[in-house]
Every structure is written in structure tokens, then in C-alpha cells.
Protein backbone atom coordinates (compact mmCIF):
# COMPACT_ATOMS: atom_id res chain seq x y z
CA UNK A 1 -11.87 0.39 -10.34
CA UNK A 2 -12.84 1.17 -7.34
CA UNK A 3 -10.12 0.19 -4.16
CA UNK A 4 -11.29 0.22 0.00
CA UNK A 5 -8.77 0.21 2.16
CA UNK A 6 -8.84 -1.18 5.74
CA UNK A 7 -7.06 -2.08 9.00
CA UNK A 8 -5.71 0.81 10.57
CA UNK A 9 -5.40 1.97 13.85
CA UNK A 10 -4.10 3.23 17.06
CA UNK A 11 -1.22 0.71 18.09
CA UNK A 12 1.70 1.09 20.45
CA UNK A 13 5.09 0.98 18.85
CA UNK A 14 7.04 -2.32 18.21
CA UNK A 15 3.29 -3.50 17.59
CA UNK A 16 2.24 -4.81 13.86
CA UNK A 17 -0.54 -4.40 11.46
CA UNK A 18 -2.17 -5.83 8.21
CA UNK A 19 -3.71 -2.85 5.90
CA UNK A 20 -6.01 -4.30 3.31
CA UNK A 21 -6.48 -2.78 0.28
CA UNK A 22 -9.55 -4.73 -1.55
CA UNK A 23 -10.02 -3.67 -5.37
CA UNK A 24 -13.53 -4.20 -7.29
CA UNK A 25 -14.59 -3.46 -10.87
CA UNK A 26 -13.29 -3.74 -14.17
CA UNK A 27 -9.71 -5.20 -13.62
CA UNK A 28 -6.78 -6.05 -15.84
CA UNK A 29 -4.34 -9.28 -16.05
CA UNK A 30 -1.64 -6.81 -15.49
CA UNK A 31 -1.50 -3.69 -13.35
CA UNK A 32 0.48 -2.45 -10.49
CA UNK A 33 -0.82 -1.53 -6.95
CA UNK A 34 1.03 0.53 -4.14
CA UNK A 35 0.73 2.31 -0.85
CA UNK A 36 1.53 5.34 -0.70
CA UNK A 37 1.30 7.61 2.97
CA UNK A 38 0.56 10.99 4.49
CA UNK A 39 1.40 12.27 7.70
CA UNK A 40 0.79 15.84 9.03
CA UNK A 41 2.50 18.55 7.10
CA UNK A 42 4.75 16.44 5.17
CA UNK A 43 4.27 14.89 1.20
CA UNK A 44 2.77 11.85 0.47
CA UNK A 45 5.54 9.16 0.34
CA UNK A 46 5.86 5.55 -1.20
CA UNK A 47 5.84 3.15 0.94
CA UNK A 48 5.77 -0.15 -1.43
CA UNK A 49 4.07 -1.22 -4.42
CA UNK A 50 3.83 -4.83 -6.55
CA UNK A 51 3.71 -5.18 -10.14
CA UNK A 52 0.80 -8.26 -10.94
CA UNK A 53 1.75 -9.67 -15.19
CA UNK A 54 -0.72 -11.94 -16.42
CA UNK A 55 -2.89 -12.29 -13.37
CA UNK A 56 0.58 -13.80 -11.54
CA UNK A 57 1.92 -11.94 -8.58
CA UNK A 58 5.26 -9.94 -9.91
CA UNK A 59 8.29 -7.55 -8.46
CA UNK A 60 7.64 -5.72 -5.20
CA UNK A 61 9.41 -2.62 -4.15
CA UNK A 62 9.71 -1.62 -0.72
CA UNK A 63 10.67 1.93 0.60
CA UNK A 64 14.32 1.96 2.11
CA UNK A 65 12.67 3.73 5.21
CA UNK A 66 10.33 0.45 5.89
CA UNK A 67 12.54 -1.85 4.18
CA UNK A 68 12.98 -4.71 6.92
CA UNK A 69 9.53 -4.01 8.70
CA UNK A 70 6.96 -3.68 5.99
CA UNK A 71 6.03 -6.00 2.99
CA UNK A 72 3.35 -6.25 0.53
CA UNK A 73 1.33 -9.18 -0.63
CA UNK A 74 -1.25 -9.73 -2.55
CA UNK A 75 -4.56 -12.10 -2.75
CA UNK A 76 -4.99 -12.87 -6.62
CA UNK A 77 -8.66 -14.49 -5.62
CA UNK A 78 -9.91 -12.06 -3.60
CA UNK A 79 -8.07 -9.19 -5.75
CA UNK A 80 -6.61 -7.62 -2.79
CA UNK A 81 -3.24 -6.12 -1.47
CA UNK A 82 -1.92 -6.30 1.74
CA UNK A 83 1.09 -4.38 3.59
CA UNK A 84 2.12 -5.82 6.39
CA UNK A 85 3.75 -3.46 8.88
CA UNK A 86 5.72 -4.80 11.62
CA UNK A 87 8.12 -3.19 14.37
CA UNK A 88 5.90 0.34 13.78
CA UNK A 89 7.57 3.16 15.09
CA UNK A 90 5.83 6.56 15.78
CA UNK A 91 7.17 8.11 12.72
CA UNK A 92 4.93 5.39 10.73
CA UNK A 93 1.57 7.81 11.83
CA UNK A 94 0.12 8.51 8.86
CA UNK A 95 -3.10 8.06 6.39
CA UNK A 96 -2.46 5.24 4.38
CA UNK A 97 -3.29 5.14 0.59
CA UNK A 98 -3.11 2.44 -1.25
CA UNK A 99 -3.49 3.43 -5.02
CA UNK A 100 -3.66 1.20 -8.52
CA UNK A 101 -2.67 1.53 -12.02
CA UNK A 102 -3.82 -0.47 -15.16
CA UNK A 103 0.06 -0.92 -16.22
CA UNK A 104 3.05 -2.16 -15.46
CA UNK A 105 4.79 0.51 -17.24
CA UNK A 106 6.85 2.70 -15.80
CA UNK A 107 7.65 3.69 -12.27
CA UNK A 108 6.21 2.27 -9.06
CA UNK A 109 7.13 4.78 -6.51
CA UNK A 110 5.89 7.83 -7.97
CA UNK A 111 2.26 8.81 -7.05
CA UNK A 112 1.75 10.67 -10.18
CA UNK A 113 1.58 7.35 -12.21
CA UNK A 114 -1.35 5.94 -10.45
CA UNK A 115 -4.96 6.28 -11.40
CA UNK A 116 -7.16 4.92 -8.97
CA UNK A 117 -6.82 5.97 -5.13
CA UNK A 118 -8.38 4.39 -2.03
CA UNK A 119 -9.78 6.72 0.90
CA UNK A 120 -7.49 6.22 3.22
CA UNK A 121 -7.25 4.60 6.57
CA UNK A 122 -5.33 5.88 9.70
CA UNK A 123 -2.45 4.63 11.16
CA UNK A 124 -1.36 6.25 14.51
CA UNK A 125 1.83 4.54 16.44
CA UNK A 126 1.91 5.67 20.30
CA UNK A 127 5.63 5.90 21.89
């Protein structure tokens, strides 16, 4: 599986975005997606993730610290994820990573339990 992630940029804050996180290859009916982020110095953090069962979009999870701002959606047909960021605030500047897993199984929020990463794309929010 192979996952390219798009739509990042420099934005002002209170502005919004759309990351896109397209997947190609081998898939399976059920798996779970997620972005995860980066900024300087600091761990990689979840940011929110959706659990797909039998092709049919599932749960979502959202981050309490973008809970309100952020969601995540998915396009079954053109097997991508979005997250939609709204309301950014400078303390959103990061690399963006959206990762997948070929399970529902088990946690959502912890980076360890994903297999397949995107590259990255950046996300800088100007005060």
C-alpha cells in the first residue's frame, strides 16, 4: 500500500485546509487510516483516525486538542482520506502524516500500530 499525501501549506490562522491522503495498491475491506503530526522538537501526535469494516466508512476519533476544528472523512471510490482542518491556529504547524493499517484491531491513536506511512506534507499557520 502505498499512501500520498497532499494539501498543505502556508495559511494565516483562523484560515482552513483539506489534507488528502490518497491510498493505492493492494487494499483490504477493512482497515483503519489516521493522521498523525510532527512539529519541531516535539513527538509525533494523533491527530484523528477512521476505522473503514467491510468497505463501509466506520468510527472516527478525533484528538481532544483539534476536537471542534478538525474532522476526517473519507472517499470509499477514490480510496482516500481527508482531514479537514478549520479555525488553524499556529500551534497546528507541523508535517502531517497520514498513516494506514490493514486492521481494525486495536488502537487508533497510537502510531506504533500502523504499517504504512505517507511522506508527509507541511502545514505552517502564520499569527
Amino acid at each position: 500500500v502505498q499512501l500520498q499525501a497532499s494539501g498543505g501549506g502556508l495559511v494565516q490562522a483562523g484560515s482552513s485546509l483539506r489534507l488528502s491522503c490518497a491510498a493505492s495498491g493492494r487494499t483490504s475491506s477493512s482497515y483503519g487510516m489516521g493522521w498523525f503530526r510532527q512539529a519541531p522538537g516535539k513527538e509525533r501526535e494523533f491527530v484523528a483516525a477512521i476505522k473503514v469494516i467491510n468497505w463501509s466508512g466506520g468510527s472516527t476519533y478525533v484528538s481532544d486538542s483539534v476536537k471542534g476544528r478538525f474532522a476526517i472523512s473519507r472517499d470509499g471510490a477514490k480510496n482516500t482520506v481527508y482531514l479537514q482542518m478549520n479555525s488553524l491556529k499556529p500551534e497546528d504547524t507541523a508535517v502531517y502524516y497520514c498513516a494506514a493499517k490493514r486492521t481494525v484491531v486495536g488502537s487508533s491513536v497510537e502510531a506504533s500500530g500502523y504499517t504504512y506511512w505517507g511522506q508527509g506534507t507541511q502545514v505552517t499557520v502564520s499569527s
